[in-house]
N, C-alpha and C. Protein backbone atom coordinates (compact mmCIF):
# COMPACT_ATOMS: atom_id res chain seq x y z
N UNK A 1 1.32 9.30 -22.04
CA UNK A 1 0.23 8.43 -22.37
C UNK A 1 0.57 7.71 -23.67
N UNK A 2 -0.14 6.58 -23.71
CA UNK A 2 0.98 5.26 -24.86
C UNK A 2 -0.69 5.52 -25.85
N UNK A 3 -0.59 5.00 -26.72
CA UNK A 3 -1.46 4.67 -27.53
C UNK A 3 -1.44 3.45 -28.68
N UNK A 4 -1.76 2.52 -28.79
CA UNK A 4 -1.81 1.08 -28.98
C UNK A 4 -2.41 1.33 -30.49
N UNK A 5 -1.59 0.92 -31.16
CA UNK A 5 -2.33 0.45 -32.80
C UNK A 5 -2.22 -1.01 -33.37
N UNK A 6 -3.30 -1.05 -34.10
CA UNK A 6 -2.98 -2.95 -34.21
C UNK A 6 -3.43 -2.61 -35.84
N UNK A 7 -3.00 -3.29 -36.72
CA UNK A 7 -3.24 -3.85 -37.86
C UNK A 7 -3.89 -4.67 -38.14
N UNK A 8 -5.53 -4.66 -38.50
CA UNK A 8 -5.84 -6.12 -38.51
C UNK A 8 -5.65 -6.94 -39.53
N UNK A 9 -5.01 -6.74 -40.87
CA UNK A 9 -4.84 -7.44 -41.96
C UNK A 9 -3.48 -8.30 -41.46
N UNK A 10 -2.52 -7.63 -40.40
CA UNK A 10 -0.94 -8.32 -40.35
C UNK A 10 -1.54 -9.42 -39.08
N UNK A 11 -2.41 -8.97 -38.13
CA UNK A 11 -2.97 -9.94 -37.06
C UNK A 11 -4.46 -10.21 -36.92
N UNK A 12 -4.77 -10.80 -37.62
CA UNK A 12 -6.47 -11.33 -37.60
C UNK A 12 -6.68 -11.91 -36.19
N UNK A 13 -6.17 -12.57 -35.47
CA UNK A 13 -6.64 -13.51 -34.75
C UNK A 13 -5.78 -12.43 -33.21
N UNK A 14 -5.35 -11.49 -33.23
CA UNK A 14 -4.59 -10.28 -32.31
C UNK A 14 -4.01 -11.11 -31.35
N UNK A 15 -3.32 -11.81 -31.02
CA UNK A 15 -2.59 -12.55 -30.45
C UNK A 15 -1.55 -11.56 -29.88
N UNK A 16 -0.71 -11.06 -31.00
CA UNK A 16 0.12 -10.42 -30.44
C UNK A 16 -0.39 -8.97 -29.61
N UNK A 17 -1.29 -8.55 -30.00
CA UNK A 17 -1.68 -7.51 -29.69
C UNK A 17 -2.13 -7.57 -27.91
N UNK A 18 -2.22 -8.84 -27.64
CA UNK A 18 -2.87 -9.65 -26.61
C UNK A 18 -1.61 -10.04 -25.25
N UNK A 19 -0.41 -9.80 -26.30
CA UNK A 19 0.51 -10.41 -25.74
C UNK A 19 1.32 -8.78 -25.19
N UNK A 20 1.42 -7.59 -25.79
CA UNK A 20 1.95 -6.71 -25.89
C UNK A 20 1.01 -6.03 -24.52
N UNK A 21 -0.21 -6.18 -24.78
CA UNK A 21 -0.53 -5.24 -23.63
C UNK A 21 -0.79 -6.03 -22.38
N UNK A 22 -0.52 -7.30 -22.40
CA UNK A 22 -0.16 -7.85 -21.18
C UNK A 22 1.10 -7.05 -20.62
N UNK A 23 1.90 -7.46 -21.33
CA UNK A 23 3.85 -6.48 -20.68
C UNK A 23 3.60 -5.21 -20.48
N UNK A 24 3.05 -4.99 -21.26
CA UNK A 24 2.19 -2.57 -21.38
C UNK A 24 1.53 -3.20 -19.67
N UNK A 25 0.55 -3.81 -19.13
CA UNK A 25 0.12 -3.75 -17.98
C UNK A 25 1.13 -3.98 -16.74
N UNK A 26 2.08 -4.89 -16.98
CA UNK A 26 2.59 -5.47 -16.13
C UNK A 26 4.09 -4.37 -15.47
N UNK A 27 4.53 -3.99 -17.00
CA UNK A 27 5.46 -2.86 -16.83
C UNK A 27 5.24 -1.74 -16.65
N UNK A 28 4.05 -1.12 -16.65
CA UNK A 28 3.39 0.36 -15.93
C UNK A 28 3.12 -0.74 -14.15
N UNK A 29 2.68 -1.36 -13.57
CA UNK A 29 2.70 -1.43 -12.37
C UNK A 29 4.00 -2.07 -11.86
N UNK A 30 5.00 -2.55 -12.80
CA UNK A 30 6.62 -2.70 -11.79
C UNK A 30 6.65 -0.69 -11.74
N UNK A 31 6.61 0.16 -12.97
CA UNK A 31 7.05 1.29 -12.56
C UNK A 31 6.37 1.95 -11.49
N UNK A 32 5.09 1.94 -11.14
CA UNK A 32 4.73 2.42 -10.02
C UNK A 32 5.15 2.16 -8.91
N UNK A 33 5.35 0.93 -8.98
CA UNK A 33 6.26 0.05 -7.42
C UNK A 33 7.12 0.49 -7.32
N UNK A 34 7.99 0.67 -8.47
CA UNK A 34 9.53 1.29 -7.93
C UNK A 34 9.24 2.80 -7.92
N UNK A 35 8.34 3.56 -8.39
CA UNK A 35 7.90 5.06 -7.47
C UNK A 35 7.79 5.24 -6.31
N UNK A 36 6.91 4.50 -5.96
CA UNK A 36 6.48 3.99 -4.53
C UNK A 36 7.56 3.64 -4.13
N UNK A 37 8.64 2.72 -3.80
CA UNK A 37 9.48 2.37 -2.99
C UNK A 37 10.67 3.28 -2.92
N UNK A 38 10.91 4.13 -4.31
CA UNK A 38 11.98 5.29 -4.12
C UNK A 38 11.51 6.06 -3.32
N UNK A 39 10.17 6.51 -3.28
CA UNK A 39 9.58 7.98 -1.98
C UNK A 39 9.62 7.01 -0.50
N UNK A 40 9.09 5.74 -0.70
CA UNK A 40 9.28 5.50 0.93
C UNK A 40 11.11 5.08 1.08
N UNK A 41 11.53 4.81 0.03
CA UNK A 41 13.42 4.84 0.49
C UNK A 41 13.95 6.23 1.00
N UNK A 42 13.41 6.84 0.30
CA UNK A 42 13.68 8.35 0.84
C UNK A 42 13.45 9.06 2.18
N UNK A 43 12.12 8.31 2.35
CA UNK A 43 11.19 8.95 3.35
C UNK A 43 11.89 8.53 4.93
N UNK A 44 12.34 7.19 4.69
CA UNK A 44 13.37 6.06 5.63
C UNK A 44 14.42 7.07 5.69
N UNK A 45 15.08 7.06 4.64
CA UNK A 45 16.66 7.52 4.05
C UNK A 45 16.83 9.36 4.94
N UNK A 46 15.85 9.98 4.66
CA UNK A 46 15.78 11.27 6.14
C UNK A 46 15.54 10.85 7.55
N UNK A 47 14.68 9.73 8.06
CA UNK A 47 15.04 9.10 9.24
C UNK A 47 16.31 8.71 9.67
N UNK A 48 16.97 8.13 8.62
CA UNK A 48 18.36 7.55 8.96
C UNK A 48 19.33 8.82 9.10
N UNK A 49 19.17 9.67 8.43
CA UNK A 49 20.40 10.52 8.61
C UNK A 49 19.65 11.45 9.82
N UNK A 50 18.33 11.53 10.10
CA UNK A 50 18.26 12.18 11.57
C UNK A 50 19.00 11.82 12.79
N UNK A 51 18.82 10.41 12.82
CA UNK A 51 19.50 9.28 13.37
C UNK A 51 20.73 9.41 13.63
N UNK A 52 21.90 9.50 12.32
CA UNK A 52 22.85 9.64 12.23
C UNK A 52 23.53 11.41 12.74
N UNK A 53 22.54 12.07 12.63
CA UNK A 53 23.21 13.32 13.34
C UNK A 53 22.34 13.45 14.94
N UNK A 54 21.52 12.82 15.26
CA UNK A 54 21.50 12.85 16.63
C UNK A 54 20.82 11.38 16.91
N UNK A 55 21.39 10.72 17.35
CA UNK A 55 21.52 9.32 18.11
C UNK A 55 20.80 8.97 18.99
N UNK A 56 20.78 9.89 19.86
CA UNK A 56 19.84 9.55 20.96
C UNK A 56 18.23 10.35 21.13
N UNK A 57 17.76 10.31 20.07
CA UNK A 57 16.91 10.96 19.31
C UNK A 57 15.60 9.59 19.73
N UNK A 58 16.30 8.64 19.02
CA UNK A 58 14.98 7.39 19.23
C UNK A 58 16.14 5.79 20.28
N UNK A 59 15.33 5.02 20.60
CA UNK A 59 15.93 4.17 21.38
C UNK A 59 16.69 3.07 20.47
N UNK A 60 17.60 2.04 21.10
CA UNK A 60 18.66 1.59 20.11
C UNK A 60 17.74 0.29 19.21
N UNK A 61 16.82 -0.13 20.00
CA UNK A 61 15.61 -1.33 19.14
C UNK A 61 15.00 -0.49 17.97
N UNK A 62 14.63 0.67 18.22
CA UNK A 62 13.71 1.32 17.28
C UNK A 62 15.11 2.07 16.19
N UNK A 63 16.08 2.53 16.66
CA UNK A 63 17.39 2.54 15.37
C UNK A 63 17.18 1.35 14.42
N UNK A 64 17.44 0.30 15.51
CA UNK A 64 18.24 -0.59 14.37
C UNK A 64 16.79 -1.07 13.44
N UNK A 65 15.62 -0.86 14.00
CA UNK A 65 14.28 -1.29 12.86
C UNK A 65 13.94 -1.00 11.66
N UNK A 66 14.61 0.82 12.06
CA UNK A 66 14.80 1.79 11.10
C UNK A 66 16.07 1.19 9.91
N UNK A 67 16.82 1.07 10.58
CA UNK A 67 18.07 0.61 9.23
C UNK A 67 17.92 -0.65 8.73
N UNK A 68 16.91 -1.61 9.36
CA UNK A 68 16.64 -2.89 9.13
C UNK A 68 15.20 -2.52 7.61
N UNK A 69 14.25 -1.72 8.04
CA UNK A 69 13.44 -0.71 7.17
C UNK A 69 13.87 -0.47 6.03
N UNK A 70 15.11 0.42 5.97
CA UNK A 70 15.83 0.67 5.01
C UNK A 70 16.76 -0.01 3.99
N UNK A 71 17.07 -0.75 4.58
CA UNK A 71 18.12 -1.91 3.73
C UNK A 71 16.96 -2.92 2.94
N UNK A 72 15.78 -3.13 3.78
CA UNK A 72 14.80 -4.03 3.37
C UNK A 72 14.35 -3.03 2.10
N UNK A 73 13.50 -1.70 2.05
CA UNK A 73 13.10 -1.28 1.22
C UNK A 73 14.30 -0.98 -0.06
N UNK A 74 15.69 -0.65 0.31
CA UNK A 74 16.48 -0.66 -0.68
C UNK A 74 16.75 -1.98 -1.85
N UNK A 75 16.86 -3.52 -0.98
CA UNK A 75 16.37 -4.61 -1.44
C UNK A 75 15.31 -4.39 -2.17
N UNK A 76 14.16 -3.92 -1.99
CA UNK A 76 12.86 -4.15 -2.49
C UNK A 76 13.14 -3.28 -3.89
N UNK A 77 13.79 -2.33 -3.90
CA UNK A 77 13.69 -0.93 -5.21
C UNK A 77 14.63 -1.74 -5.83
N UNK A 78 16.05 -2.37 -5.72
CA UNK A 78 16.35 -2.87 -6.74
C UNK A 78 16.13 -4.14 -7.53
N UNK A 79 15.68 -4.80 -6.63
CA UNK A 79 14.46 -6.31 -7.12
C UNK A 79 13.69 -5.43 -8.41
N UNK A 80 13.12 -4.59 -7.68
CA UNK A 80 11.50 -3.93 -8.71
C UNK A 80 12.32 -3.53 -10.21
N UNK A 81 13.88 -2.96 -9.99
CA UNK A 81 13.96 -1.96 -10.95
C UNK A 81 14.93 -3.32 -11.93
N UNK A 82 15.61 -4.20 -11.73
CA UNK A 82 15.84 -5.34 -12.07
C UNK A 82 14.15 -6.09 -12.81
N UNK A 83 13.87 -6.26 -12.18
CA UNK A 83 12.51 -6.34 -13.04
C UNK A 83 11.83 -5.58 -13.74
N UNK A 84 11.42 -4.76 -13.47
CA UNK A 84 11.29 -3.45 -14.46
C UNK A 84 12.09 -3.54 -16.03
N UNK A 85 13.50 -3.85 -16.01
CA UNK A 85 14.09 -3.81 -16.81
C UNK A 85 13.78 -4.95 -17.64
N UNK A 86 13.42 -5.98 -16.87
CA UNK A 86 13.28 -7.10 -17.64
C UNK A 86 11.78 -7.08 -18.84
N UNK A 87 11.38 -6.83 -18.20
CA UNK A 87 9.96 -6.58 -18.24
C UNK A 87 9.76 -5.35 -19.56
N UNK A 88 10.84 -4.54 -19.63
CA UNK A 88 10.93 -3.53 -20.87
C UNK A 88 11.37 -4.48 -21.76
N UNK A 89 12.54 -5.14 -21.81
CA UNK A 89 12.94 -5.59 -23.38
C UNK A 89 12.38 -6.17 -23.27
N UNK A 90 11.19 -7.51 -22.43
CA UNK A 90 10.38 -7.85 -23.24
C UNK A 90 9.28 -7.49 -23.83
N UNK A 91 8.78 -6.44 -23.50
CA UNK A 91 7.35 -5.26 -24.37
C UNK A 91 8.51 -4.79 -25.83
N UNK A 92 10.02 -4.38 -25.75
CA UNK A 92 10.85 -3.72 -26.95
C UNK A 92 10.98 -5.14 -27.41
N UNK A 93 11.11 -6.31 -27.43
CA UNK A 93 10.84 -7.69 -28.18
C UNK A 93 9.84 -7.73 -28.74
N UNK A 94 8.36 -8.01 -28.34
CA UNK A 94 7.56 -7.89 -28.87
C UNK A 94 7.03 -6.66 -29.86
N UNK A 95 7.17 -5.83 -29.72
CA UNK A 95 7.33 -4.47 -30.26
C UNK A 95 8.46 -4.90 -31.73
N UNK A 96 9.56 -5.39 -31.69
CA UNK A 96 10.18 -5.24 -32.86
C UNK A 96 9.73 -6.33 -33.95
N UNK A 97 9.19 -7.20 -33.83
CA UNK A 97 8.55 -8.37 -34.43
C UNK A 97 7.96 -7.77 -35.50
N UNK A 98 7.03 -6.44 -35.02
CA UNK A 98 6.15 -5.89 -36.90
C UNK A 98 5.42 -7.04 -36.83
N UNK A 99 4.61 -7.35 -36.06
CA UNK A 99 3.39 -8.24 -35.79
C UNK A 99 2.28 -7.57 -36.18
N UNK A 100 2.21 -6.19 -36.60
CA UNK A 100 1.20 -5.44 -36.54
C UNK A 100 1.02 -4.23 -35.66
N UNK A 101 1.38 -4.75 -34.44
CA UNK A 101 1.39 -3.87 -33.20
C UNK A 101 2.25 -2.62 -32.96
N UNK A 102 1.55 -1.66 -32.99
CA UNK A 102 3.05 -0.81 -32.17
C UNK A 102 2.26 0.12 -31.14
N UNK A 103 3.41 0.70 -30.57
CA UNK A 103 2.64 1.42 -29.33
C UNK A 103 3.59 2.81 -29.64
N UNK A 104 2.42 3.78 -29.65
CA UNK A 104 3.20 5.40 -29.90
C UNK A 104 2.86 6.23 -29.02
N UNK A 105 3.87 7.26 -28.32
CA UNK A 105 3.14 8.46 -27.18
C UNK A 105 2.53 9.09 -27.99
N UNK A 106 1.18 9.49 -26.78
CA UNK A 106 0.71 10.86 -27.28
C UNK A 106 0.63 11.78 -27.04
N UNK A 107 0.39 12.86 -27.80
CA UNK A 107 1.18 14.37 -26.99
C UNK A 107 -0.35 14.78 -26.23
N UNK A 108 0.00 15.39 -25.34
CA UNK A 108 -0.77 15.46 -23.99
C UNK A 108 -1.11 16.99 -24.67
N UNK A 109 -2.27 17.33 -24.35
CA UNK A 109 -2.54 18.83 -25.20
C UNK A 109 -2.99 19.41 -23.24
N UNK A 110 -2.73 20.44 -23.20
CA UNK A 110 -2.72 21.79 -22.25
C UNK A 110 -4.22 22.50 -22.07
């Protein structure tokens, strides 16, 4: 869990502060997407190797949908995680400016 501090003497008018938790929103839902698409890559990724150790298991249209499935969702996880990345140095950009803003974890109490 992040926790957001702003300075209001360094940002009166919080602009940046405005700008930071835009990327804080945008880069917590690329990471969920690429959660989401690693469990359904996976979820594909045990279909395929069922597949691959018995063949005649499902018919050859419904194979190839499956590996068509898979290559598509593999596309999709590295799009997300390519973005993802992008999407971090720009929240660690804004973040190094000393605009006022910073964002600190907090320790999760039990």
């Amino acid at each position: 869990m992040l926790e957001v501090a702003c300075k209001r003497r360094l940002e009166p008018d919080r602009s940046q502060l405005r700008r930071v938790l835009d990327a804080q929103v945008v880069y917590e839902r690329m990471r969920a997407t690429r959660f989401m698409l690693v469990h359904l890559l996976a979820f594909v990724g045990v279909v395929v190797w069922i597949l691959a150790i018995s063949p005649d298991l499902l018919p050859q249209r419904a194979r190839h949908f499956t590996f068509i499935l898979w290559g598509s969702f593999l596309f999709l996880t590295i799009s997300v995680v390519v973005e993802e990345y992008v999407l971090w140095r720009k929240l660690s950009r804004y973040l190094a400016r000393k605009g006022g803003v910073s964002l600190h974890k907090m320790q999760e109490s039990c």
